[in-house]
Each structure stands twice: as structure tokens, then as C-alpha cells.
PDB file of N, CA and C in Angstrom:
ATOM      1  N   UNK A   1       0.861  -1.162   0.000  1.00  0.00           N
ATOM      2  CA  UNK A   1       0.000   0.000   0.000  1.00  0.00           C
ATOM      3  C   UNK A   1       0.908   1.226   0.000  1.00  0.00           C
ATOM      4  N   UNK A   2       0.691   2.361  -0.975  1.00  0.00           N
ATOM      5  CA  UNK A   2       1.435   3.250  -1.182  1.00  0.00           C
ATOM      6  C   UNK A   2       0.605   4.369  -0.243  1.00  0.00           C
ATOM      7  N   UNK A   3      -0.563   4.469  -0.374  1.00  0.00           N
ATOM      8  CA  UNK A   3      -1.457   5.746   0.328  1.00  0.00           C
ATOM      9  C   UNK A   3      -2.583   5.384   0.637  1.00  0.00           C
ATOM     10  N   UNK A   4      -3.662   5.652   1.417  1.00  0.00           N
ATOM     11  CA  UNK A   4      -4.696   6.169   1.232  1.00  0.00           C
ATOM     12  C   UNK A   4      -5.423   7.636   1.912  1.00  0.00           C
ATOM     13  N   UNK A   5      -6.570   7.631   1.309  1.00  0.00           N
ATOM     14  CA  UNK A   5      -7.085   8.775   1.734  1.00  0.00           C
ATOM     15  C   UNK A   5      -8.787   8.534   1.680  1.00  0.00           C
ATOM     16  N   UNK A   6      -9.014   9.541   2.827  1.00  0.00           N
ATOM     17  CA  UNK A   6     -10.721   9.881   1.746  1.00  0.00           C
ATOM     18  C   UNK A   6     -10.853  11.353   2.009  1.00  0.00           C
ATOM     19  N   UNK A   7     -12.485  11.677   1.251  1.00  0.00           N
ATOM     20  CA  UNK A   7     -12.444  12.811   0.743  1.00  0.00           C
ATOM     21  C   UNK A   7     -13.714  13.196   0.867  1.00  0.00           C
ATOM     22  N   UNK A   8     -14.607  14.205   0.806  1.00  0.00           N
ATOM     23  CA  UNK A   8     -16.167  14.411   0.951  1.00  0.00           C
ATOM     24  C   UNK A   8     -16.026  14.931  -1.022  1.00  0.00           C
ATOM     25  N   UNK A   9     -17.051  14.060  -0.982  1.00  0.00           N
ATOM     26  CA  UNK A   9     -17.497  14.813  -2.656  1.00  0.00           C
ATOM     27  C   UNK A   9     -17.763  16.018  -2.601  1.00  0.00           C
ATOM     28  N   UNK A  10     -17.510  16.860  -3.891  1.00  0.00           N
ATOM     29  CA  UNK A  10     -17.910  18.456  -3.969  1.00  0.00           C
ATOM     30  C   UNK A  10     -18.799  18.316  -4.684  1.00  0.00           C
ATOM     31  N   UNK A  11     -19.450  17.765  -5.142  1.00  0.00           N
ATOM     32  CA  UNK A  11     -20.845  17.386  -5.812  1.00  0.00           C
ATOM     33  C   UNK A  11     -22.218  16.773  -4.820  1.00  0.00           C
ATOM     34  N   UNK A  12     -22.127  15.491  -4.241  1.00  0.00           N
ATOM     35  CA  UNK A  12     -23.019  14.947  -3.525  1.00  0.00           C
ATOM     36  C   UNK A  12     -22.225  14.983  -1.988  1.00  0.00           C
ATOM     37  N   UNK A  13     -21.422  15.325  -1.573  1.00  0.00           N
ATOM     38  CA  UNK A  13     -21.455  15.467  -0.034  1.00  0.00           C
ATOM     39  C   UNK A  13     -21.418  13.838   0.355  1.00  0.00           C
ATOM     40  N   UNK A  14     -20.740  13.105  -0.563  1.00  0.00           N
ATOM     41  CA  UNK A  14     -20.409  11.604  -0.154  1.00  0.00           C
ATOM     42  C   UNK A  14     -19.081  11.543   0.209  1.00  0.00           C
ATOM     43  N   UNK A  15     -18.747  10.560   0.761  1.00  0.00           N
ATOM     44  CA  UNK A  15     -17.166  10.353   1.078  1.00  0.00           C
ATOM     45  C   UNK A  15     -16.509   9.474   0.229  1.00  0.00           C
ATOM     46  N   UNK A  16     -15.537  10.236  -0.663  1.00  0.00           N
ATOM     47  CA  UNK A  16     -14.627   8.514  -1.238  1.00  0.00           C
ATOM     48  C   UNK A  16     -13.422   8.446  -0.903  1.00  0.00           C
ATOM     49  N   UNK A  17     -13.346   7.513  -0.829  1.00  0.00           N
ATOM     50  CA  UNK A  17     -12.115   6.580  -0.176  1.00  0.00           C
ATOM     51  C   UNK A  17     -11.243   6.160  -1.550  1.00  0.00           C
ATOM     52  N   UNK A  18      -9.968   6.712  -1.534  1.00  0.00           N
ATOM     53  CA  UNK A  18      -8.634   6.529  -2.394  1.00  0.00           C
ATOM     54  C   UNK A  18      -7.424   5.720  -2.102  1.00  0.00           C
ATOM     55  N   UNK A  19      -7.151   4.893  -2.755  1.00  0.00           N
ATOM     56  CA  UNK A  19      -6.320   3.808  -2.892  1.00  0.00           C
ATOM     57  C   UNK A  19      -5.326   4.001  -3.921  1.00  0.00           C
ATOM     58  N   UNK A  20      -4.188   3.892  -3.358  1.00  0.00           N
ATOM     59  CA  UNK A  20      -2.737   3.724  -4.192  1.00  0.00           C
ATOM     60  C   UNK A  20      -1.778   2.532  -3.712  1.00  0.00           C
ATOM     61  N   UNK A  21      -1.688   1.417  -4.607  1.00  0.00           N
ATOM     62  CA  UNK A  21      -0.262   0.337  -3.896  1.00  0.00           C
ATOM     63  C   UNK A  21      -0.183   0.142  -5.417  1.00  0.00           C
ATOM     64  N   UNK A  22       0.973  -0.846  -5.067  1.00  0.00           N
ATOM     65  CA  UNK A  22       1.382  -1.393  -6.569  1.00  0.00           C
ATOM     66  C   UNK A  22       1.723  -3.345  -6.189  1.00  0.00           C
ATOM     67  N   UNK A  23       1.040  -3.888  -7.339  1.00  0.00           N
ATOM     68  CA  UNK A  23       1.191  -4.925  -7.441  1.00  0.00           C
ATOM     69  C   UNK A  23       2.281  -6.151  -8.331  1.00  0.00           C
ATOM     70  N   UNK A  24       2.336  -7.134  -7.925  1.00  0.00           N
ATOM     71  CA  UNK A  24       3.209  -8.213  -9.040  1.00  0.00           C
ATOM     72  C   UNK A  24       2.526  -8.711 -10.036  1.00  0.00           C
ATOM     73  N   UNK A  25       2.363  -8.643 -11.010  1.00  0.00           N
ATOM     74  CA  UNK A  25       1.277  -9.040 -12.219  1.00  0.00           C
ATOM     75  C   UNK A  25       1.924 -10.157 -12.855  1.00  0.00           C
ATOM     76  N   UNK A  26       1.553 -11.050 -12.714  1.00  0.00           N
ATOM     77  CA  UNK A  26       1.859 -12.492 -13.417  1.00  0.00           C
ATOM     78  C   UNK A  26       2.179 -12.170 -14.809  1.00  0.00           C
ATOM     79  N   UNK A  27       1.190 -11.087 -15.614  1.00  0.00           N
ATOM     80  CA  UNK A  27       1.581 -10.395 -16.816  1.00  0.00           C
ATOM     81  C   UNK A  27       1.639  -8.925 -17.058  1.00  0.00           C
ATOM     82  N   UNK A  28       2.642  -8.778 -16.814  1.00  0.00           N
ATOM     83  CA  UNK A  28       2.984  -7.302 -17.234  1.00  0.00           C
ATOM     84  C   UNK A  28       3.836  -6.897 -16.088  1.00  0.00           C
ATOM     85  N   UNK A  29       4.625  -7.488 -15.377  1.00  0.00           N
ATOM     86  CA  UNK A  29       5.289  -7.360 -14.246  1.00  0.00           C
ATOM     87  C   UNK A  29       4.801  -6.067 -13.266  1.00  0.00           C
ATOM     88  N   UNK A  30       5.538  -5.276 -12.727  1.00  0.00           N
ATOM     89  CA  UNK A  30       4.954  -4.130 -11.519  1.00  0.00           C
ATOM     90  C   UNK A  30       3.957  -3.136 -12.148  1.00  0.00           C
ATOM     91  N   UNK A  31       3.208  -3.081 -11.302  1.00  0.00           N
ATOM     92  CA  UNK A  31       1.876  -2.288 -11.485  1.00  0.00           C
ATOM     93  C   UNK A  31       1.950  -1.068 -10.607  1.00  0.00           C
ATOM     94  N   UNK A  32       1.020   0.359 -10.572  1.00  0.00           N
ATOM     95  CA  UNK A  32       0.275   0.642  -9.530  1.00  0.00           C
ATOM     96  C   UNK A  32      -0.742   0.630  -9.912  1.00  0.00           C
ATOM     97  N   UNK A  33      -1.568   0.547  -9.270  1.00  0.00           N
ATOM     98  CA  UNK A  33      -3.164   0.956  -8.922  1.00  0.00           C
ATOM     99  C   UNK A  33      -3.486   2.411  -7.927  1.00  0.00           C
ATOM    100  N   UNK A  34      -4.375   2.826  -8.859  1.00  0.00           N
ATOM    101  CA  UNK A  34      -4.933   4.150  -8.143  1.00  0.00           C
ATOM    102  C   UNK A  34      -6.540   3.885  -8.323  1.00  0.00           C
ATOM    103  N   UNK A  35      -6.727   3.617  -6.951  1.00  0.00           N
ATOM    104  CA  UNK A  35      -8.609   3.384  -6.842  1.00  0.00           C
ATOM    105  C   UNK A  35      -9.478   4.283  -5.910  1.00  0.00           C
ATOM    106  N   UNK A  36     -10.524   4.241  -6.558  1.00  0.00           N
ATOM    107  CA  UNK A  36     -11.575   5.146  -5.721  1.00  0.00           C
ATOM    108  C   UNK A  36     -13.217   4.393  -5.452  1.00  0.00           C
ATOM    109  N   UNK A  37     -13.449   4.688  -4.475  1.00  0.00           N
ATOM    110  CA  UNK A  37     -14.658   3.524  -4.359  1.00  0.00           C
ATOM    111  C   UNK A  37     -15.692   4.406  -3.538  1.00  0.00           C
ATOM    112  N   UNK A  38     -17.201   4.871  -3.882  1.00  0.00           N
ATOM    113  CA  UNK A  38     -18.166   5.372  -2.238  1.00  0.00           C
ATOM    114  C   UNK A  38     -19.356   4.917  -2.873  1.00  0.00           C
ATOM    115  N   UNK A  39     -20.528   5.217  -2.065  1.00  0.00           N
ATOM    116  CA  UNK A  39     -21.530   4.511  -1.766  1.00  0.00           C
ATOM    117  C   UNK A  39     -22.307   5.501  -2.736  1.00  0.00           C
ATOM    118  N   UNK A  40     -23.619   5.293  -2.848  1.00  0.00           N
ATOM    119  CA  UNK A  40     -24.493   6.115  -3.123  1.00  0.00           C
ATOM    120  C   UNK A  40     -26.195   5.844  -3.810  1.00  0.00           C
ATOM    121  N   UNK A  41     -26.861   5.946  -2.663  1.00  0.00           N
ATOM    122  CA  UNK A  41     -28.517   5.198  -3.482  1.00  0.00           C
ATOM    123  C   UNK A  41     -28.374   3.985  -3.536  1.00  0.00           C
ATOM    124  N   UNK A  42     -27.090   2.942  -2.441  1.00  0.00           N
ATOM    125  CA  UNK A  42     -27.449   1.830  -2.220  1.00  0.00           C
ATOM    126  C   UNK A  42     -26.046   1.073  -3.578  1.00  0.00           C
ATOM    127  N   UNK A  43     -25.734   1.950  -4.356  1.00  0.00           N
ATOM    128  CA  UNK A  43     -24.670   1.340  -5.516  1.00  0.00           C
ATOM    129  C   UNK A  43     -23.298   1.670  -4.900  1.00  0.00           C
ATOM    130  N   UNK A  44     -22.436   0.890  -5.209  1.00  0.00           N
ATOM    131  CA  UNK A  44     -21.514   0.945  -5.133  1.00  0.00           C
ATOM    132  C   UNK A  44     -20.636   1.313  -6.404  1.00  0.00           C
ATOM    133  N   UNK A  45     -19.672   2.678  -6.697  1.00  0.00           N
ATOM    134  CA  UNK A  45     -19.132   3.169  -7.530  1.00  0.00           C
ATOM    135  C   UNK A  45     -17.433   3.106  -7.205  1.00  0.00           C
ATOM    136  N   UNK A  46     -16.800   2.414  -8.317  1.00  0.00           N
ATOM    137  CA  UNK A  46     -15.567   2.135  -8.380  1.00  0.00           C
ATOM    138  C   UNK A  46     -14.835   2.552  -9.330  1.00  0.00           C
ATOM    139  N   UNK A  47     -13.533   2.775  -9.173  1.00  0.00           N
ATOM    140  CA  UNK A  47     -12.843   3.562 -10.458  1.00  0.00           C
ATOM    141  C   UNK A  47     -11.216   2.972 -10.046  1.00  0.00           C
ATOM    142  N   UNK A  48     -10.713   1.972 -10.712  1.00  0.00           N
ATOM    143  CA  UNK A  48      -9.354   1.450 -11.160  1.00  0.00           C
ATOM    144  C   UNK A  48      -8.729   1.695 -12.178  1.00  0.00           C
ATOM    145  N   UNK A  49      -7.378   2.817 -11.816  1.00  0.00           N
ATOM    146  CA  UNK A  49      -5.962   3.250 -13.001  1.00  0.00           C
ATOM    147  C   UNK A  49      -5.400   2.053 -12.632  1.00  0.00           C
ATOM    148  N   UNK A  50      -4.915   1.612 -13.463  1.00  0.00           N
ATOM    149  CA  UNK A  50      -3.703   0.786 -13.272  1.00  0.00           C
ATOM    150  C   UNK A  50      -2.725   1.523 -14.226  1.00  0.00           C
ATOM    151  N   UNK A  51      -1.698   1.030 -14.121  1.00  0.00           N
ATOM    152  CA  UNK A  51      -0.473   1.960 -15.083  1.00  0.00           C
ATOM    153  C   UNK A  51       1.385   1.125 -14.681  1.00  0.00           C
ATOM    154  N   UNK A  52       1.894   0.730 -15.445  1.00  0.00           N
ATOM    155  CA  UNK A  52       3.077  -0.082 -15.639  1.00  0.00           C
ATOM    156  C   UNK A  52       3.867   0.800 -15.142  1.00  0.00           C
ATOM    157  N   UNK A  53       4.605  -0.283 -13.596  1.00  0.00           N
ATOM    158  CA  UNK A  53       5.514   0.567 -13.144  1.00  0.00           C
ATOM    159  C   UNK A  53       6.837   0.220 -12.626  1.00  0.00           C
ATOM    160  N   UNK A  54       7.387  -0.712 -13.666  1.00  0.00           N
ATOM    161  CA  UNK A  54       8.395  -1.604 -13.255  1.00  0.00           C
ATOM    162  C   UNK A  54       9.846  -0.873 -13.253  1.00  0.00           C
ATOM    163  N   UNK A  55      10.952  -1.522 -12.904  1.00  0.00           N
ATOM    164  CA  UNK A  55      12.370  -1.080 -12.722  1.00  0.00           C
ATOM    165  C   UNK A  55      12.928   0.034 -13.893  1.00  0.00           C
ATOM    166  N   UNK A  56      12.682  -0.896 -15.033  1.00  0.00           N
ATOM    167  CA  UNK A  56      13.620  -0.586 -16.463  1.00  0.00           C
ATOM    168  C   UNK A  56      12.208   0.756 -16.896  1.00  0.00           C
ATOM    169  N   UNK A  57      11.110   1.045 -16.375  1.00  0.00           N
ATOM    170  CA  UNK A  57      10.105   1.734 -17.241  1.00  0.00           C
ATOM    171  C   UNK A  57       9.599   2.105 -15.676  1.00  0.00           C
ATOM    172  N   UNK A  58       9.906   3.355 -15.108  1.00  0.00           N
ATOM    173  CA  UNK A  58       9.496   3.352 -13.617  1.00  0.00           C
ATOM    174  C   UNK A  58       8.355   4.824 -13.821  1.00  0.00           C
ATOM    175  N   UNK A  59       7.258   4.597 -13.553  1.00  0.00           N
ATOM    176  CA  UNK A  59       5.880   5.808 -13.550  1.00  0.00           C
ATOM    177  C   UNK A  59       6.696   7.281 -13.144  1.00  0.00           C
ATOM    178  N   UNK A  60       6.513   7.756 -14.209  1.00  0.00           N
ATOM    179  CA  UNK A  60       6.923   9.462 -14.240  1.00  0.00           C
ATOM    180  C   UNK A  60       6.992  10.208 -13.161  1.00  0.00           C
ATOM    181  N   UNK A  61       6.941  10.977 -12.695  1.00  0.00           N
ATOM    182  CA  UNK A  61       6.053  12.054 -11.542  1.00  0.00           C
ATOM    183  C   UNK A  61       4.849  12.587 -12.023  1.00  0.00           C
ATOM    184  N   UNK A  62       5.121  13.286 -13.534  1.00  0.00           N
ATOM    185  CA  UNK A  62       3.931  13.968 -14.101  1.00  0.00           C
ATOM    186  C   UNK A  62       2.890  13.222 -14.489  1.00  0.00           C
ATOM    187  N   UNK A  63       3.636  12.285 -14.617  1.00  0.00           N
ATOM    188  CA  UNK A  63       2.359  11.203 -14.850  1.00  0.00           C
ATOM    189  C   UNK A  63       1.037  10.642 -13.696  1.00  0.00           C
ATOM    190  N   UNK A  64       1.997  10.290 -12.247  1.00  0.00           N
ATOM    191  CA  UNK A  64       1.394  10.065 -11.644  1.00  0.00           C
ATOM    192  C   UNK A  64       0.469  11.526 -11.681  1.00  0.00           C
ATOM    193  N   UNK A  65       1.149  12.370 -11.389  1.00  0.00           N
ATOM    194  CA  UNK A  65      -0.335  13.635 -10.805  1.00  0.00           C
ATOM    195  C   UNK A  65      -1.110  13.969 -11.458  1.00  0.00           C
ATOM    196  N   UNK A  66      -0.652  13.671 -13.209  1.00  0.00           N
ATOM    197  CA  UNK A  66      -2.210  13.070 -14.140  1.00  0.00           C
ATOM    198  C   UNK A  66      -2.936  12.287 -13.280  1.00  0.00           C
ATOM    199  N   UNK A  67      -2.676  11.099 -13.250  1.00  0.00           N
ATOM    200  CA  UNK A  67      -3.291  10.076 -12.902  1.00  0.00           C
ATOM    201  C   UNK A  67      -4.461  10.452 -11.594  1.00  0.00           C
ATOM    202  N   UNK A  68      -3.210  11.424 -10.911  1.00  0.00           N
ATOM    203  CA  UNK A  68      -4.231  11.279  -9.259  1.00  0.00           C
ATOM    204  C   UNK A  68      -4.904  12.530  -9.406  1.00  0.00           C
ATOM    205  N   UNK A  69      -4.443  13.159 -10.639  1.00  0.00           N
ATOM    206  CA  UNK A  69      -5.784  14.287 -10.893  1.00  0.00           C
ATOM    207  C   UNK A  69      -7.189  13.812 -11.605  1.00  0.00           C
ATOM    208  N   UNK A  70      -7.408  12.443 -12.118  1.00  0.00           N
ATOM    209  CA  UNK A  70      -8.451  11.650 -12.747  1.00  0.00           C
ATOM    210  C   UNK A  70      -8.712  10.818 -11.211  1.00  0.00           C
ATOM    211  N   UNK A  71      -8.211  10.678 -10.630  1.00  0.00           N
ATOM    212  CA  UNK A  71      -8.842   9.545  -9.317  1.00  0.00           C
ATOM    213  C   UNK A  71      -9.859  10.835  -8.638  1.00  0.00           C
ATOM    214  N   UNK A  72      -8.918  11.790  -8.630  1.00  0.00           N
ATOM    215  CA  UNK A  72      -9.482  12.798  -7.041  1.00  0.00           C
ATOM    216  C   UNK A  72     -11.405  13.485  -8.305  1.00  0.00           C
ATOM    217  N   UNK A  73     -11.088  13.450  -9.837  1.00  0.00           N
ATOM    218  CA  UNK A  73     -11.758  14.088  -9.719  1.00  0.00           C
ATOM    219  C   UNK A  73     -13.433  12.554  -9.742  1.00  0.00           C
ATOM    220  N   UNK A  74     -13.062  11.464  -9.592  1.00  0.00           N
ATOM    221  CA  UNK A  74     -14.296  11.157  -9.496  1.00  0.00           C
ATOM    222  C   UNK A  74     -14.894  11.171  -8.605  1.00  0.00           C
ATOM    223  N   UNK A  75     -16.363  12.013  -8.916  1.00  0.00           N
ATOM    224  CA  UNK A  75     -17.616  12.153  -8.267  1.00  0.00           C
ATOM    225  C   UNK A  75     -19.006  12.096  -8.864  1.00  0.00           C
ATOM    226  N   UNK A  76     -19.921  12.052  -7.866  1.00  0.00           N
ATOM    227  CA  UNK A  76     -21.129  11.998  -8.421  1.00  0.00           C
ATOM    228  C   UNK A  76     -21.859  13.143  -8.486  1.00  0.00           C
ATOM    229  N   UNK A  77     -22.550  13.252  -9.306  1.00  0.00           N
ATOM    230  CA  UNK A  77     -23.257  14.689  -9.948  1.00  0.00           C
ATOM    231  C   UNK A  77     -24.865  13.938  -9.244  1.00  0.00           C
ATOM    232  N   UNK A  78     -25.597  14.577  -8.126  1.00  0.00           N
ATOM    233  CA  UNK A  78     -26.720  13.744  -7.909  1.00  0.00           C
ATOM    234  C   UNK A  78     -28.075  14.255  -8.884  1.00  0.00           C
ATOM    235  N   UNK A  79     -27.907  15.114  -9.559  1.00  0.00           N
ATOM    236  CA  UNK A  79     -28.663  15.617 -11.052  1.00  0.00           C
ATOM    237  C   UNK A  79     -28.447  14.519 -12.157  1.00  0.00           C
ATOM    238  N   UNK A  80     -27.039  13.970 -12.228  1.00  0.00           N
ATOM    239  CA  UNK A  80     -26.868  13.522 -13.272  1.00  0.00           C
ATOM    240  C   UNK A  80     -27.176  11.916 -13.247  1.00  0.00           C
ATOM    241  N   UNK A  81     -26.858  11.261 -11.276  1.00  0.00           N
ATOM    242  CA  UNK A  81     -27.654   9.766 -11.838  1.00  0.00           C
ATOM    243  C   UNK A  81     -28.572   9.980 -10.750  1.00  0.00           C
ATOM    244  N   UNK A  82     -29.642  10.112 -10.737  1.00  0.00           N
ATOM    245  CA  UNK A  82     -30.781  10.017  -9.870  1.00  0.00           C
ATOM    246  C   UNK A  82     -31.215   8.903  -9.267  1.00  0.00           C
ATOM    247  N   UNK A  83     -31.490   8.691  -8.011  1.00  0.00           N
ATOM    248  CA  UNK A  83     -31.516   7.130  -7.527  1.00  0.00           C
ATOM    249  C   UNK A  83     -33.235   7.079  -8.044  1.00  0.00           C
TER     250      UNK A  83
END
């Protein structure tokens, strides 16, 4: 496990919970994962980056804060899925 966090949505006033580790991939050798997961109207909403992050090819910086600028921005619009 590299991080986590959570966060109150700026949209619905939900909390999501953020996930960063990196894994051994049987194919494609080192991974990270950047995940986001919260509740809402009973559904459960999930969002997995994965992104290749091995020795010889090691994840950018700029890249990552792409990345964790697409994790942080998922939220729910409660206009847009209505329970």
C-alpha cells in the first residue's frame, strides 16, 4: 500500500475513499493501482488506473499527478444519476 485517503465529494457530499499500492502481475510485471470507491442510493461506484511501473520503465512524476488528478476528480453529480 502506497497511500490512502478519503475525501467528501464536492458534488453529492459523499465520502470517497482513495487507494494507491502497486502490485506483481503475473503479466505485465509491476503495477500501480490508483482506486476510488463510495456509496451512493445503495450502488456501489468504483474507479481502477492501473499503469506499468516496473524497474527498467518506472511511472513518471507527471504522470502520476495526471493520474491522481483523474482519481481525485471522481464524483457523483446527484442531477446527473438520480436514484
Amino acid at each position: 500500500m502506497v497511500a490512502v485517503s478519503e475525501r467528501w465529494s464536492g458534488k453529492g457530499g459523499i465520502e470517497v475513499y482513495e487507494f494507491e499500492y502497486k502490485i506483481d502481475s503475473s503479466r505485465g510485471g509491476m503495477k500501480r493501482i490508483f482506486a476510488a470507491a463510495f456509496v451512493s442510493s445503495n450502488k456501489l461506484y468504483l474507479l481502477n488506473i492501473a499503469h506499468s511501473d516496473g524497474l527498467e520503465n518506472p511511472l513518471a512524476p507527471e504522470r502520476r499527478n495526471s493520474l491522481l488528478e483523474v482519481l481525485h476528480s471522481f464524483d457523483i453529480d446527484q442531477h446527473q444519476y438520480p436514484s
